[in-house]
N, C-alpha and C. Protein backbone atom coordinates (compact mmCIF):
# COMPACT_ATOMS: atom_id res chain seq x y z
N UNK A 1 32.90 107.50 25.75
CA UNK A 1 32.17 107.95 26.91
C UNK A 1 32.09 109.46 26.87
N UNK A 2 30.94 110.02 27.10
CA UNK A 2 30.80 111.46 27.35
C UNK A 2 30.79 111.89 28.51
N UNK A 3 31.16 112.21 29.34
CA UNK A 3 31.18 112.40 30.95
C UNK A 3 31.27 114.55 31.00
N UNK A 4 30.97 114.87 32.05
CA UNK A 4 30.86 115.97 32.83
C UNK A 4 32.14 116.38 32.80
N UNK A 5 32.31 117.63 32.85
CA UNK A 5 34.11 118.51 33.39
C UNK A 5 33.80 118.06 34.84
N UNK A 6 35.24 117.70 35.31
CA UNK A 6 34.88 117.79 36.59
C UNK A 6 35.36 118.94 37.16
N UNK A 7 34.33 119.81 38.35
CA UNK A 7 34.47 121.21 38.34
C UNK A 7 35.10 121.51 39.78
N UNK A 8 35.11 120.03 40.98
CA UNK A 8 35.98 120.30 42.17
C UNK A 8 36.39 119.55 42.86
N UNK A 9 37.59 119.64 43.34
CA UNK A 9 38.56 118.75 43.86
C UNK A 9 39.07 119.03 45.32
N UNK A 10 39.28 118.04 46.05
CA UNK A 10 40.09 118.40 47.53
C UNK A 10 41.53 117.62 46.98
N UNK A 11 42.43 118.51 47.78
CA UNK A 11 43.61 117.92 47.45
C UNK A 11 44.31 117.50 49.06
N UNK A 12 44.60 116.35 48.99
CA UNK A 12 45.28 115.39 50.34
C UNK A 12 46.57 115.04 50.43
N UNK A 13 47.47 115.78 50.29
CA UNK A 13 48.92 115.69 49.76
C UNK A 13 49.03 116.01 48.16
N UNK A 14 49.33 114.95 47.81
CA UNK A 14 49.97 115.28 46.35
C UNK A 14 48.47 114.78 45.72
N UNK A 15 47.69 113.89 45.94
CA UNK A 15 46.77 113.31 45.48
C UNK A 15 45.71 114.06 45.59
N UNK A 16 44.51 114.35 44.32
CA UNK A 16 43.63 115.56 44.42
C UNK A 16 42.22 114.30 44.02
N UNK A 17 41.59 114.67 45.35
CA UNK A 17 40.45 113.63 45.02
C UNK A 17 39.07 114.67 44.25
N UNK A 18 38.62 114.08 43.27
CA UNK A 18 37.61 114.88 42.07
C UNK A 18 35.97 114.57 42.93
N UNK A 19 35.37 115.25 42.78
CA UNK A 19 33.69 115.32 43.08
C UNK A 19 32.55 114.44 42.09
N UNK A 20 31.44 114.16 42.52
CA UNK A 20 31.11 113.41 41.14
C UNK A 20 30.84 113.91 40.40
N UNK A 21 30.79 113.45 39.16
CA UNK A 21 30.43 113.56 37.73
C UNK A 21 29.56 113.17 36.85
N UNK A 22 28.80 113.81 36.34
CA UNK A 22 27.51 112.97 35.29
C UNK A 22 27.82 112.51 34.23
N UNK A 23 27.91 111.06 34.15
CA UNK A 23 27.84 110.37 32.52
C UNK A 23 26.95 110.53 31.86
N UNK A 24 27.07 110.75 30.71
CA UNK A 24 25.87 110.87 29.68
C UNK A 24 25.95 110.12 28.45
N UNK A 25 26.98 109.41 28.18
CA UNK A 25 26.92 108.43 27.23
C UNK A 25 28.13 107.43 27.74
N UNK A 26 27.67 106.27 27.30
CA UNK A 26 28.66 105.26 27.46
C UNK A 26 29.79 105.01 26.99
N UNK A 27 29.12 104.77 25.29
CA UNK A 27 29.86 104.22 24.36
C UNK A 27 29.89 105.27 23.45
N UNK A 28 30.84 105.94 23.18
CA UNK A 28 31.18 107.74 22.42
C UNK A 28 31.54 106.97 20.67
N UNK A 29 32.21 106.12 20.84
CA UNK A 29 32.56 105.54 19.90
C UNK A 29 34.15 105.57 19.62
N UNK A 30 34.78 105.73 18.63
CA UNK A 30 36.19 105.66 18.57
C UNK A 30 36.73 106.93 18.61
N UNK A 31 37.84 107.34 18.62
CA UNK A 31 38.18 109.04 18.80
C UNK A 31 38.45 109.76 17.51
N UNK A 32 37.88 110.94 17.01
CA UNK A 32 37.68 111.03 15.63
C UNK A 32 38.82 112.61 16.08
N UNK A 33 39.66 112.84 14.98
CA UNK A 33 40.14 113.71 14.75
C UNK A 33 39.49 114.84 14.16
N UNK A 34 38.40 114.58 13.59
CA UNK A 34 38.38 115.51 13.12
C UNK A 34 36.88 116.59 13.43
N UNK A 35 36.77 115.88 14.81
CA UNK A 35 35.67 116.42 15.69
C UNK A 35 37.06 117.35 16.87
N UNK A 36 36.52 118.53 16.62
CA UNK A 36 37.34 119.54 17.92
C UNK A 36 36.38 120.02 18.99
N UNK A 37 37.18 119.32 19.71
CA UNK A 37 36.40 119.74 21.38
C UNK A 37 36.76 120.70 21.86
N UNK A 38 35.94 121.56 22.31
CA UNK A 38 35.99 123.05 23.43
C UNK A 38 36.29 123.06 24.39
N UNK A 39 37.70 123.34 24.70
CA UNK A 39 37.94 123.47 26.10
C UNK A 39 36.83 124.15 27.26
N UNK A 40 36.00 124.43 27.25
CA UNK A 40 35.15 125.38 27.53
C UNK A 40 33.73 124.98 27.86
N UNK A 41 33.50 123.37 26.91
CA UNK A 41 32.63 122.52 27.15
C UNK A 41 32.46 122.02 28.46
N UNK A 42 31.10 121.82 29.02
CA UNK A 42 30.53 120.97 30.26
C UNK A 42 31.00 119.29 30.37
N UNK A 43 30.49 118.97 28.83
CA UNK A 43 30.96 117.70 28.51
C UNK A 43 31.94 117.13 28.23
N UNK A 44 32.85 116.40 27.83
CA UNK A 44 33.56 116.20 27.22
C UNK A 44 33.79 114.82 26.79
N UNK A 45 34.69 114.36 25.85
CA UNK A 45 34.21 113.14 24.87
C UNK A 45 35.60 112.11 25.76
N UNK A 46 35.34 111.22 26.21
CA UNK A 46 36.73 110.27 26.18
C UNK A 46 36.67 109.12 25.41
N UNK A 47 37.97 109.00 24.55
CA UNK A 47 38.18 107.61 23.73
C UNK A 47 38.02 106.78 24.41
N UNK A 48 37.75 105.09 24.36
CA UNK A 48 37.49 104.10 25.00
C UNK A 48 39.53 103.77 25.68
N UNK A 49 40.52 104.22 24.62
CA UNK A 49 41.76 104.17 24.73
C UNK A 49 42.00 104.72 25.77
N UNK A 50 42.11 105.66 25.88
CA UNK A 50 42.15 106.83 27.44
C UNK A 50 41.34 106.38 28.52
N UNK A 51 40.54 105.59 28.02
CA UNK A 51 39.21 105.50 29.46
C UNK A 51 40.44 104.21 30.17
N UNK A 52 40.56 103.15 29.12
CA UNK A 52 41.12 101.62 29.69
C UNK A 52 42.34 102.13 30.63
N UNK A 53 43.49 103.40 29.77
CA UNK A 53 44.29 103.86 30.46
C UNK A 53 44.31 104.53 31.97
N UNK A 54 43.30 105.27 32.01
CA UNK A 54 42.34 105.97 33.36
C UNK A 54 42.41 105.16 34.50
N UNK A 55 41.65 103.77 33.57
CA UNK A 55 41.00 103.32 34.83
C UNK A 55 42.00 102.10 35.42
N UNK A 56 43.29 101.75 34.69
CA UNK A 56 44.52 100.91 35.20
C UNK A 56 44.60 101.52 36.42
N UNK A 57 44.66 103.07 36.77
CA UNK A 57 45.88 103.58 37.81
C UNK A 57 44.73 104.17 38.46
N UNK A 58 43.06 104.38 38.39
CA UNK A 58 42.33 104.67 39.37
C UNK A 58 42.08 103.45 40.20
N UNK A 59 41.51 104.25 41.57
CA UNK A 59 41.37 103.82 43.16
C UNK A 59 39.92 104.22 43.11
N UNK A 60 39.65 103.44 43.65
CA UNK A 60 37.77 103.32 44.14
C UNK A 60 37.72 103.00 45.61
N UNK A 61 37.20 104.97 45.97
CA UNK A 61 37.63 104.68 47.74
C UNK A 61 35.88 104.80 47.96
N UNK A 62 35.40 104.00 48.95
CA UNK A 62 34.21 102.94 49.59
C UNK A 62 34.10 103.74 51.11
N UNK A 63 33.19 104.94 51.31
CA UNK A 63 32.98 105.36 53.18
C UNK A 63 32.62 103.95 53.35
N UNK A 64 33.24 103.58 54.76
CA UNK A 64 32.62 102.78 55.56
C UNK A 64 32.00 103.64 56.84
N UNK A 65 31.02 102.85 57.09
CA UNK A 65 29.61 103.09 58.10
C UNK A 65 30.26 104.32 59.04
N UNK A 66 29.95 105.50 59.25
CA UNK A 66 29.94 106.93 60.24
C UNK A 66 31.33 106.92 60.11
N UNK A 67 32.04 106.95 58.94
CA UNK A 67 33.18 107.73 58.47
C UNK A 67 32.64 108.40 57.98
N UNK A 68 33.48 110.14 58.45
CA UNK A 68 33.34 111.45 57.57
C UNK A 68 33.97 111.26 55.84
N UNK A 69 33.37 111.82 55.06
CA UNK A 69 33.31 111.68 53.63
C UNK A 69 34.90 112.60 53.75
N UNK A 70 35.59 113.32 54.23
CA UNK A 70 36.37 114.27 54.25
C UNK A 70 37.80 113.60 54.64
């Protein structure tokens, strides 16, 4: 997956909720060593390994109807 830096966050205690992000590729392919990524880059590359790991311990929070986003 190629996804966006994410560039801002609110933080709610210990937990720092991220802003959205633009995907730009799905499927990146496997994680190659011997491609070096730029810290410095907009984009950045995630292994499918890291993504499965990610997404075990992410939360998918849902506004309900004239709740503030905040």
């Amino acid at each position: 997956m190629r996804i966006e830096s994410p560039r801002e966050f609110e933080r709610l205690g210990a937990v720092r909720i991220y802003g959205l992000q633009k995907v730009y590729e799905l499927d990146a392919g496997p994680e190659s060593t011997s491609e070096e990524q730029d810290d410095d880059s907009v984009v950045r590359r995630v292994p499918s390994e890291a993504l499965h790991n990610i997404e075990s311990q992410m939360a998918i929070v849902v506004p309900v109807r004239n709740e503030r986003l905040s």
